[in-house]
C-alpha atoms as a PDB file:
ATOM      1  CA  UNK A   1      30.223  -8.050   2.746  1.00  0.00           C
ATOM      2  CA  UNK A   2      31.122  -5.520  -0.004  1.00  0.00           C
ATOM      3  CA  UNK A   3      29.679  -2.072   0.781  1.00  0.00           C
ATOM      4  CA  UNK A   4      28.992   1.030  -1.180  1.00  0.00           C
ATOM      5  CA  UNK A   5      27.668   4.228  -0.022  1.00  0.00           C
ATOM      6  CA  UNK A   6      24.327   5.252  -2.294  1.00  0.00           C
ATOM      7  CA  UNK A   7      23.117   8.478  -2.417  1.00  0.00           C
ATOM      8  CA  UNK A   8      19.145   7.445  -3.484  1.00  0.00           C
ATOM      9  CA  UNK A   9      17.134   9.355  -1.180  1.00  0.00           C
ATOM     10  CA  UNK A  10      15.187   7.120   1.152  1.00  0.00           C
ATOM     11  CA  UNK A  11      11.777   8.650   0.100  1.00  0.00           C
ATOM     12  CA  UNK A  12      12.668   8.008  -3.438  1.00  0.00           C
ATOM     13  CA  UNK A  13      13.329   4.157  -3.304  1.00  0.00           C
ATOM     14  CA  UNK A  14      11.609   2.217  -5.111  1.00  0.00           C
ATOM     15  CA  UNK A  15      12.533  -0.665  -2.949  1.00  0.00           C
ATOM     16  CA  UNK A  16      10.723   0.292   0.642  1.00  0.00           C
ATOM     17  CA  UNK A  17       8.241  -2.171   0.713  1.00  0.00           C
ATOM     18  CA  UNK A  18       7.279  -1.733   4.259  1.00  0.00           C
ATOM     19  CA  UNK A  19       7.514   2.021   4.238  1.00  0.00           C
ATOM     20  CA  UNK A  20       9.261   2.516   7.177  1.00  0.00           C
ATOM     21  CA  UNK A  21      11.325   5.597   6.113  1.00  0.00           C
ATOM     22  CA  UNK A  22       9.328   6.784   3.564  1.00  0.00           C
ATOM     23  CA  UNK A  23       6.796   9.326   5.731  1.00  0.00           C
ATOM     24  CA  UNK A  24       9.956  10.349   7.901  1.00  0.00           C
ATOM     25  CA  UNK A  25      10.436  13.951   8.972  1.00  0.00           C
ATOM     26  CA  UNK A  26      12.875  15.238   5.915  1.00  0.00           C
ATOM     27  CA  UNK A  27      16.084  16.144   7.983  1.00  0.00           C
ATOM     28  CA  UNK A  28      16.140  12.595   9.147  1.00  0.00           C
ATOM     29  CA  UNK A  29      16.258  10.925   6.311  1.00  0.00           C
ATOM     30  CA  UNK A  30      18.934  13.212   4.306  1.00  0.00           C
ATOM     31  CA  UNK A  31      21.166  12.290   7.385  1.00  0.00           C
ATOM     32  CA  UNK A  32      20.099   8.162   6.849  1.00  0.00           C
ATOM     33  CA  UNK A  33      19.935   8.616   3.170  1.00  0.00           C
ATOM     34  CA  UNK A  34      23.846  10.220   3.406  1.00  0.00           C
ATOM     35  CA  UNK A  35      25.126   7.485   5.737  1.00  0.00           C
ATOM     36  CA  UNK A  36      23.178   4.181   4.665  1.00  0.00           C
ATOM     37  CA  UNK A  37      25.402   1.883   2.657  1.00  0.00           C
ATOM     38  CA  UNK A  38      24.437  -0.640  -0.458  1.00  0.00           C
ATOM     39  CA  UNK A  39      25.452  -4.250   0.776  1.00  0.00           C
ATOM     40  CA  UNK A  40      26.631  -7.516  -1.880  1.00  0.00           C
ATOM     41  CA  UNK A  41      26.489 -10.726  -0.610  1.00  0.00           C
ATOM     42  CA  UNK A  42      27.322 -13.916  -2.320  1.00  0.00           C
ATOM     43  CA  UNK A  43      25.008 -17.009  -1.725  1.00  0.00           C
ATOM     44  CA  UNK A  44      25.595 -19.178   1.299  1.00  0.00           C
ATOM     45  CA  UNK A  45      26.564 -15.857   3.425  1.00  0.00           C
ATOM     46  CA  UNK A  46      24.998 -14.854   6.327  1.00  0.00           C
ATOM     47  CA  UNK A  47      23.923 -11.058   6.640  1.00  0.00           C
ATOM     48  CA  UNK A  48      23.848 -11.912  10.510  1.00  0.00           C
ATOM     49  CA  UNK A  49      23.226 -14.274  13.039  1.00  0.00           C
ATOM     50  CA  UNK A  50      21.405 -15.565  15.152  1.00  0.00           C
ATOM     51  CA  UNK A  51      22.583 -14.074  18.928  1.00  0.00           C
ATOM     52  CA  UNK A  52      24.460 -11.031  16.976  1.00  0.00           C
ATOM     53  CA  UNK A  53      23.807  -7.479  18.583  1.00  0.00           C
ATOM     54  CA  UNK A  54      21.348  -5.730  16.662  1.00  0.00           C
ATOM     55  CA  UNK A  55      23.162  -4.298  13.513  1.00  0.00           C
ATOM     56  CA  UNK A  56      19.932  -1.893  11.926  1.00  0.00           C
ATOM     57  CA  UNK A  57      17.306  -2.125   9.592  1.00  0.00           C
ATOM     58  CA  UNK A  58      17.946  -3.745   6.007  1.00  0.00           C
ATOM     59  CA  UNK A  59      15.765  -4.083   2.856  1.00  0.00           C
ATOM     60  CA  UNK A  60      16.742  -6.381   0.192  1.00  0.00           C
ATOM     61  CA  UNK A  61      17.221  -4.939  -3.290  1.00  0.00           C
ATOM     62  CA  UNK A  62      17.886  -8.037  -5.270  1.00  0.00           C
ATOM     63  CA  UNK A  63      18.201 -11.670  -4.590  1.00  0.00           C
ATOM     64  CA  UNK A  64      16.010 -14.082  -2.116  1.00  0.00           C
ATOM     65  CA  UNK A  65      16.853 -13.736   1.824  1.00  0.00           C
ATOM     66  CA  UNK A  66      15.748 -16.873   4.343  1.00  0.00           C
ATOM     67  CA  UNK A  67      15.408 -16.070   7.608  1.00  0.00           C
ATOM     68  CA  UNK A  68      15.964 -19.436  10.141  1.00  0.00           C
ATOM     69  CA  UNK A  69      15.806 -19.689  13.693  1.00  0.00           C
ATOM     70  CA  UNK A  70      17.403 -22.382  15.989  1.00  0.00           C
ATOM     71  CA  UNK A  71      15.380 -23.580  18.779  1.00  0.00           C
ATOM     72  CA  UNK A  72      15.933 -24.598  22.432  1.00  0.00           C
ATOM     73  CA  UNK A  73      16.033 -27.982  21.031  1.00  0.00           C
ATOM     74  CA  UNK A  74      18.283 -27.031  18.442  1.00  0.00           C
ATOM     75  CA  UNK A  75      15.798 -27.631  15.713  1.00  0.00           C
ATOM     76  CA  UNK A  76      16.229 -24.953  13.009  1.00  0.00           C
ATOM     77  CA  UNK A  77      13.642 -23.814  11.024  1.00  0.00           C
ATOM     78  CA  UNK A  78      12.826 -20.957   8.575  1.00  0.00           C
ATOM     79  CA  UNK A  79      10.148 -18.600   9.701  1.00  0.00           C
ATOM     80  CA  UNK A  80      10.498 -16.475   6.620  1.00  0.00           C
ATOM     81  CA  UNK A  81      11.566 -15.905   3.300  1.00  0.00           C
ATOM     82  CA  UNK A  82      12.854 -12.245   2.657  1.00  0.00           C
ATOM     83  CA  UNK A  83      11.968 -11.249  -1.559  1.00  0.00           C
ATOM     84  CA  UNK A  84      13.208  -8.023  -3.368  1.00  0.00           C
ATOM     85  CA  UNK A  85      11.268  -4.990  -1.856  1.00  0.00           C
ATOM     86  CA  UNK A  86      10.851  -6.599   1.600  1.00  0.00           C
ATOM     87  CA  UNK A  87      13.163  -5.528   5.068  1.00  0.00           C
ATOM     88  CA  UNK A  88      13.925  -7.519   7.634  1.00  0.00           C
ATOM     89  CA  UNK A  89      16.004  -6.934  10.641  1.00  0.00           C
ATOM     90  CA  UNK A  90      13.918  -4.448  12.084  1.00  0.00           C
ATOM     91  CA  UNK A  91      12.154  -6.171  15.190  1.00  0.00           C
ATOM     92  CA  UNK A  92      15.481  -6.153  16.799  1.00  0.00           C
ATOM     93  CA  UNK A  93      16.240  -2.559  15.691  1.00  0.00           C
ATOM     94  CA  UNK A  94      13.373  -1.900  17.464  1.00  0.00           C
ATOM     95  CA  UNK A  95      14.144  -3.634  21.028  1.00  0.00           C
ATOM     96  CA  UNK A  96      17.405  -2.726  20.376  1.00  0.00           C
ATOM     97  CA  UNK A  97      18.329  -6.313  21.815  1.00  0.00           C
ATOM     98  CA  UNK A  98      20.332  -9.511  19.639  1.00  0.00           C
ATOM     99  CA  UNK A  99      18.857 -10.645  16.783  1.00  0.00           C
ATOM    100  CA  UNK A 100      16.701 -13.679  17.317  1.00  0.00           C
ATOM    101  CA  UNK A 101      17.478 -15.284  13.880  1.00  0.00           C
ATOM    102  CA  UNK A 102      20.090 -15.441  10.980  1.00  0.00           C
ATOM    103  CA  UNK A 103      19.697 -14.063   7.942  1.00  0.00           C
ATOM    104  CA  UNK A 104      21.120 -16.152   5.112  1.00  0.00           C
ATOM    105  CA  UNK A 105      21.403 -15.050   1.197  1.00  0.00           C
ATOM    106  CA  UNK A 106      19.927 -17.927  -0.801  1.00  0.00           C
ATOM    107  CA  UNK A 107      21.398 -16.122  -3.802  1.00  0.00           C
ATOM    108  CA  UNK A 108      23.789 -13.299  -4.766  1.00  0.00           C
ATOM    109  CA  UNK A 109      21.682 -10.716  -2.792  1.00  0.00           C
ATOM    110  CA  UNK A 110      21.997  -6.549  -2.818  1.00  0.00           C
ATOM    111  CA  UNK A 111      20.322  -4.617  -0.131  1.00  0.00           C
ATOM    112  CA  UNK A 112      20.577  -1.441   1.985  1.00  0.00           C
ATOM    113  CA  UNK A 113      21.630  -0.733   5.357  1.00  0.00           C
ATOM    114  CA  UNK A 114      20.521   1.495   8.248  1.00  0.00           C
ATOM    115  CA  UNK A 115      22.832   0.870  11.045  1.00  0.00           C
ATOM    116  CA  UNK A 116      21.613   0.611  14.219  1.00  0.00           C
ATOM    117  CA  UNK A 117      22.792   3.807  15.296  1.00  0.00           C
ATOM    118  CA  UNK A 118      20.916   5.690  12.715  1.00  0.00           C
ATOM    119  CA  UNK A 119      17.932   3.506  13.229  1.00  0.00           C
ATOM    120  CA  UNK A 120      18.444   4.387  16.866  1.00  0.00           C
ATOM    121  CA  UNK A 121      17.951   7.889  16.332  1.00  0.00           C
ATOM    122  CA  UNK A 122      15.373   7.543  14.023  1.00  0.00           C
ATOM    123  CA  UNK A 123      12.691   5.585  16.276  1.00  0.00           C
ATOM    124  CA  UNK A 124      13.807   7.810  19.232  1.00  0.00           C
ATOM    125  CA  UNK A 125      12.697  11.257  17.256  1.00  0.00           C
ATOM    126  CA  UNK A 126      10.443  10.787  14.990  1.00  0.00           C
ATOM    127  CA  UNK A 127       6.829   8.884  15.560  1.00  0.00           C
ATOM    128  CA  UNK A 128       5.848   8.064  12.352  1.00  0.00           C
ATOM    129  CA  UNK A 129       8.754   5.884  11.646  1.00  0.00           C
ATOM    130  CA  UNK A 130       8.584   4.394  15.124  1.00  0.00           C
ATOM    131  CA  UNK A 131       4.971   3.713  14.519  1.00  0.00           C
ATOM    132  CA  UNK A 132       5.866   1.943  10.958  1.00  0.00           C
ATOM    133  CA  UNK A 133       7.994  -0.278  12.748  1.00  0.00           C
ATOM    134  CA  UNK A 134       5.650  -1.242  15.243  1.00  0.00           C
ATOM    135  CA  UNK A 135       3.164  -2.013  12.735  1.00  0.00           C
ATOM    136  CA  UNK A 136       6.075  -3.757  10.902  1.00  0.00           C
ATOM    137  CA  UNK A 137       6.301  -6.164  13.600  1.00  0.00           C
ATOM    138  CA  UNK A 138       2.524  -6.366  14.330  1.00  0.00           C
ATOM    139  CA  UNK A 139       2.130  -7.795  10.402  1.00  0.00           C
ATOM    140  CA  UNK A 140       4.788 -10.300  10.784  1.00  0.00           C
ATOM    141  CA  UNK A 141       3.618 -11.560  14.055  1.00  0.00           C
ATOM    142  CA  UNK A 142       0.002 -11.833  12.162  1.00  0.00           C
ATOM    143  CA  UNK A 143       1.453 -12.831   9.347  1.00  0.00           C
ATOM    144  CA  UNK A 144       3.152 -16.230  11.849  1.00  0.00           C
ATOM    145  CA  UNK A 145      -0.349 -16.710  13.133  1.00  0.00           C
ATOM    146  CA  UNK A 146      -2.002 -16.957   9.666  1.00  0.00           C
ATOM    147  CA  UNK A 147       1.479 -19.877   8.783  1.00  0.00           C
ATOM    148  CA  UNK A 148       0.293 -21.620  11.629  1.00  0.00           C
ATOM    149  CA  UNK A 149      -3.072 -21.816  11.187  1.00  0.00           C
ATOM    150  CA  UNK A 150      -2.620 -23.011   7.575  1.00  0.00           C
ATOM    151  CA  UNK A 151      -0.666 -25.456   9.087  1.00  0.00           C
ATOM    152  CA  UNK A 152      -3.637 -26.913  10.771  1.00  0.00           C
ATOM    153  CA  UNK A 153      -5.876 -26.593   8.397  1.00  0.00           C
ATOM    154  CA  UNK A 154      -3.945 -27.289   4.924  1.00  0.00           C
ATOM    155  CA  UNK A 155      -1.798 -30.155   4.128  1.00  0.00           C
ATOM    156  CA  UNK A 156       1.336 -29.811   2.726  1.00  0.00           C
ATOM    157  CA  UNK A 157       0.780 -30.072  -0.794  1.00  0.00           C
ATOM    158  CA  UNK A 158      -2.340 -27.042  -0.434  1.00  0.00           C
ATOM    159  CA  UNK A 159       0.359 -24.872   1.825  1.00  0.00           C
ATOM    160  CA  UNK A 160       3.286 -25.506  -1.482  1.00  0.00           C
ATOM    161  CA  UNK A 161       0.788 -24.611  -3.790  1.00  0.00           C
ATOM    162  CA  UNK A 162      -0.392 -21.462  -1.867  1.00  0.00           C
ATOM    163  CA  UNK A 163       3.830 -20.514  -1.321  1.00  0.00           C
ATOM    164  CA  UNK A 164       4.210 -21.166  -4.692  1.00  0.00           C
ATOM    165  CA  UNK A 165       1.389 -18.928  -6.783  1.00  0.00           C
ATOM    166  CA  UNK A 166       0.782 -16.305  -3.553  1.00  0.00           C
ATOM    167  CA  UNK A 167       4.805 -15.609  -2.704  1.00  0.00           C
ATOM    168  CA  UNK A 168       6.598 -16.615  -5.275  1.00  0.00           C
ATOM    169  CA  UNK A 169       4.727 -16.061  -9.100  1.00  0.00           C
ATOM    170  CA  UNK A 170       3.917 -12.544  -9.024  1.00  0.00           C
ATOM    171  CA  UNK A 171       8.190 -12.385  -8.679  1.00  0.00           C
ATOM    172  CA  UNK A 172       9.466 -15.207 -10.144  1.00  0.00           C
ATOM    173  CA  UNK A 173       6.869 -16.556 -12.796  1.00  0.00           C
ATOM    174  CA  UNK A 174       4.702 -15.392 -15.401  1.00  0.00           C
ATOM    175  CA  UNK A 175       0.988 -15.556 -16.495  1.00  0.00           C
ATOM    176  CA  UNK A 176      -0.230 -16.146 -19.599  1.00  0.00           C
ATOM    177  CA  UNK A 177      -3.031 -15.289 -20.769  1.00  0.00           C
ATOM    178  CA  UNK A 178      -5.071 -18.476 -21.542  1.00  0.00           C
ATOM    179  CA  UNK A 179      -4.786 -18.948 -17.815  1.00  0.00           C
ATOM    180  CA  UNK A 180      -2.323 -21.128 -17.409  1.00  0.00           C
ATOM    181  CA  UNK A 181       1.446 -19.679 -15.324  1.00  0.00           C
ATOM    182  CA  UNK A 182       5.168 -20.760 -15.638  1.00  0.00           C
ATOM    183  CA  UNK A 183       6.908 -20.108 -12.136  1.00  0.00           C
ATOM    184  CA  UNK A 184      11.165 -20.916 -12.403  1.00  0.00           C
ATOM    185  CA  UNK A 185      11.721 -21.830  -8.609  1.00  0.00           C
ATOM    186  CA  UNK A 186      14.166 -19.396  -6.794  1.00  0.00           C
ATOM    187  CA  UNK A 187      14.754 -22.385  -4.336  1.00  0.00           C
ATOM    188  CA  UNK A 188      16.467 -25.877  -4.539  1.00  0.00           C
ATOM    189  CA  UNK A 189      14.590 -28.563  -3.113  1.00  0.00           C
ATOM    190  CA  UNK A 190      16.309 -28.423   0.592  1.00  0.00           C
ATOM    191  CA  UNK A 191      15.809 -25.069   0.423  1.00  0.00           C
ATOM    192  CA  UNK A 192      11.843 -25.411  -0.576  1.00  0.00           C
ATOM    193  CA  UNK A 193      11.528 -28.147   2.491  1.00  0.00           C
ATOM    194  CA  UNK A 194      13.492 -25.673   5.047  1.00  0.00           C
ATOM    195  CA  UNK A 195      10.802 -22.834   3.823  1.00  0.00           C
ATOM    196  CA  UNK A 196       7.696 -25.000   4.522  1.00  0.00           C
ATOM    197  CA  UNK A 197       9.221 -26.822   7.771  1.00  0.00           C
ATOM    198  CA  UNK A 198       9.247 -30.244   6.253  1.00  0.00           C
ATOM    199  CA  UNK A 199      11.765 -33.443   5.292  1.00  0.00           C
ATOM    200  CA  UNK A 200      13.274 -33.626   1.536  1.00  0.00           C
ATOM    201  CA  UNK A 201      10.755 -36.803   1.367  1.00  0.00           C
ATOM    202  CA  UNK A 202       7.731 -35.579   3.007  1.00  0.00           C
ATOM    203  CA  UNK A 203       7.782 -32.406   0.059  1.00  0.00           C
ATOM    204  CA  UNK A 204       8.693 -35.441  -2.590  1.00  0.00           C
ATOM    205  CA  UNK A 205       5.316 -36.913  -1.725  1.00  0.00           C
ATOM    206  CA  UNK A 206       3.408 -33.836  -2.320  1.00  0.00           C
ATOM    207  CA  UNK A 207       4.614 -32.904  -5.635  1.00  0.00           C
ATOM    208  CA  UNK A 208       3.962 -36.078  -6.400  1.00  0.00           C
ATOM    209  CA  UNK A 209      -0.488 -35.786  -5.364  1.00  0.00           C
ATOM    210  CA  UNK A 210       0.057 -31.878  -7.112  1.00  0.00           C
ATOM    211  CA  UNK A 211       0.917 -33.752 -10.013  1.00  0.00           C
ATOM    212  CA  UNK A 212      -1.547 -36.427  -9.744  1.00  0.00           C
ATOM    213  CA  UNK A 213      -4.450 -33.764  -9.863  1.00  0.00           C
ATOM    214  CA  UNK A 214      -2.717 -31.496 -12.729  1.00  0.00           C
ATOM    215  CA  UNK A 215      -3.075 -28.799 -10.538  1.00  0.00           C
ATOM    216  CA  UNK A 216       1.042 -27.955 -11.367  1.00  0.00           C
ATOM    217  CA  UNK A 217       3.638 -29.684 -13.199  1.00  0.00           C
ATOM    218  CA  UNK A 218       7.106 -30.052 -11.762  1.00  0.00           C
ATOM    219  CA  UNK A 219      10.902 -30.069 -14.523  1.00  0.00           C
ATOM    220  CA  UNK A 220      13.785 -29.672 -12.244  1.00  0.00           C
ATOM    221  CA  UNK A 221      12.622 -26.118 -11.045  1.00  0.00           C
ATOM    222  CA  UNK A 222      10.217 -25.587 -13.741  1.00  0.00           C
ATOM    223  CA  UNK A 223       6.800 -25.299 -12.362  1.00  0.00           C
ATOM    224  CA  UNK A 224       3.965 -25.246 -15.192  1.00  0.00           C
ATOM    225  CA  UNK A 225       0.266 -24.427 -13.313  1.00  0.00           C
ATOM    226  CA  UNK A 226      -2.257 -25.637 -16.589  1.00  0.00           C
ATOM    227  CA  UNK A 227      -4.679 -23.896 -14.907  1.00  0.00           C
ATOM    228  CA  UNK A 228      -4.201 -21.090 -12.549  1.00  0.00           C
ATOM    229  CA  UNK A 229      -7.770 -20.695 -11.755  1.00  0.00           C
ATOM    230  CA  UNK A 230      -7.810 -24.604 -10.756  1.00  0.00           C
ATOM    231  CA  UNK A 231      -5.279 -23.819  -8.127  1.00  0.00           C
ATOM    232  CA  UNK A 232      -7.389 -21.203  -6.248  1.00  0.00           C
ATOM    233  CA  UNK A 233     -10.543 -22.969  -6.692  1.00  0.00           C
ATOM    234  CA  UNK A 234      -8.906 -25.927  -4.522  1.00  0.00           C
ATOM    235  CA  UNK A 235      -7.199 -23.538  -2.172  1.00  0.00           C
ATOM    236  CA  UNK A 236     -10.612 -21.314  -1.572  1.00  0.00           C
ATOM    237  CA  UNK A 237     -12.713 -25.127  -1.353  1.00  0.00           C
ATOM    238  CA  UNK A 238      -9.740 -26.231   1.421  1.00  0.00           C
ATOM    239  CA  UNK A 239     -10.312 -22.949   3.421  1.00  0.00           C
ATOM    240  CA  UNK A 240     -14.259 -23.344   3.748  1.00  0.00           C
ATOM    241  CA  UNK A 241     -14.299 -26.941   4.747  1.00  0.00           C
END
């Protein structure tokens, strides 16, 4: 990984989604914003893995993160996918333990990095950001609950239509305004199936009944939704059955 030293304060940054940092006390974060470094990764390269010691608390600046997890089986699957504005890595920071997963750029990714140490210091002295991160790990934890229970409830082709207009349009796709939305897909196919925890084929099939009920047309990774309000009305009649 290329690194760069940035001198953007960390309670100016645009790019703290989870604003862990950005009700610090003000002497801690001069001495993060002075040592935290600007990473570039090219696609296919890990940021970490899976059993590495902690390494601090990162949020992605550019690009499209997936985080996957091996299991005792040695199953892998991907938990969750990491968009501009989001961090990751900071549940371990936190236990100050390995990291339970691997971070892999899907494409050319930039982000920031608090090491360990820093972070370290930072949840030691001062509560609010210790707090943040608690909470941090509380939403994602909800967050799993809430995957799991549309599991149950949705099938596949409801949960790719909910990834697709919830996670992915407001960054990746535009609305018009006769209703209708144009979302270019960040992901290639394996990578779409590996997001939703399902086979190459199994995904096939449910573009295939999307299509069928013109909720969303699929070109290569061209996704045209005729009808955005069609797609939550189906999603919101799914949920109260």
């Amino acid at each position: 990984m290329d690194a760069l030293h940035s001198n953007i304060h960390c309670h100016q940054c645009g790019f703290s989604g989870t604003d862990q940092l950005r009700d610090a006390s003000r002497p801690e974060t001069c001495t993060t914003t002075a040592r935290k470094k600007i990473h570039y990764v090219h696609a296919g390269e890990p940021i970490f893995r899976q059993g590495d010691d902690a390494s601090g608390i990162y949020n992605l600046i550019s690009g499209i993160v997936m985080i996957t997890m091996v299991d005792s089986r040695g199953a892998m699957f991907a938990p969750r996918l990491v968009v501009p504005g989001e961090a990751f890595g900071y549940r371990s920071s936190l236990e100050g333990g390995r990291h339970t997963c691997t971070a892999l750029a899907l494409r050319d990714c930039c982000f920031c990095q608090i090491t360990q140490d820093d972070a370290a210091r930072l949840i030691e002295r001062d509560e609010k950001v210790r707090q943040a991160m608690v909470n941090s790990c509380t939403r994602d934890i909800f967050n799993a609950r809430e995957e799991m229970i549309a599991s149950a409830s949705m099938n596949l082709s409801e949960r790719l239509l909910k990834f697709m207009t919830v996670k992915l349009l407001p960054l990746f796709g535009k609305e018009r305004a006769n209703g209708s939305a144009e979302l270019h897909l960040p992901l290639k196919r394996a990578e779409l199936a590996l997001a939703l925890g399902v086979q190459g084929e199994t995904l096939s099939r449910a573009i295939k009944r999307i299509e069928k009920a013109d909720l969303a047309r699929f070109d290569k990774r061209c996704v045209t939704f005729p009808c955005l309000r069609d797609v939550e009305h189906h999603l919101e009649q799914n949920l109260t059955c």
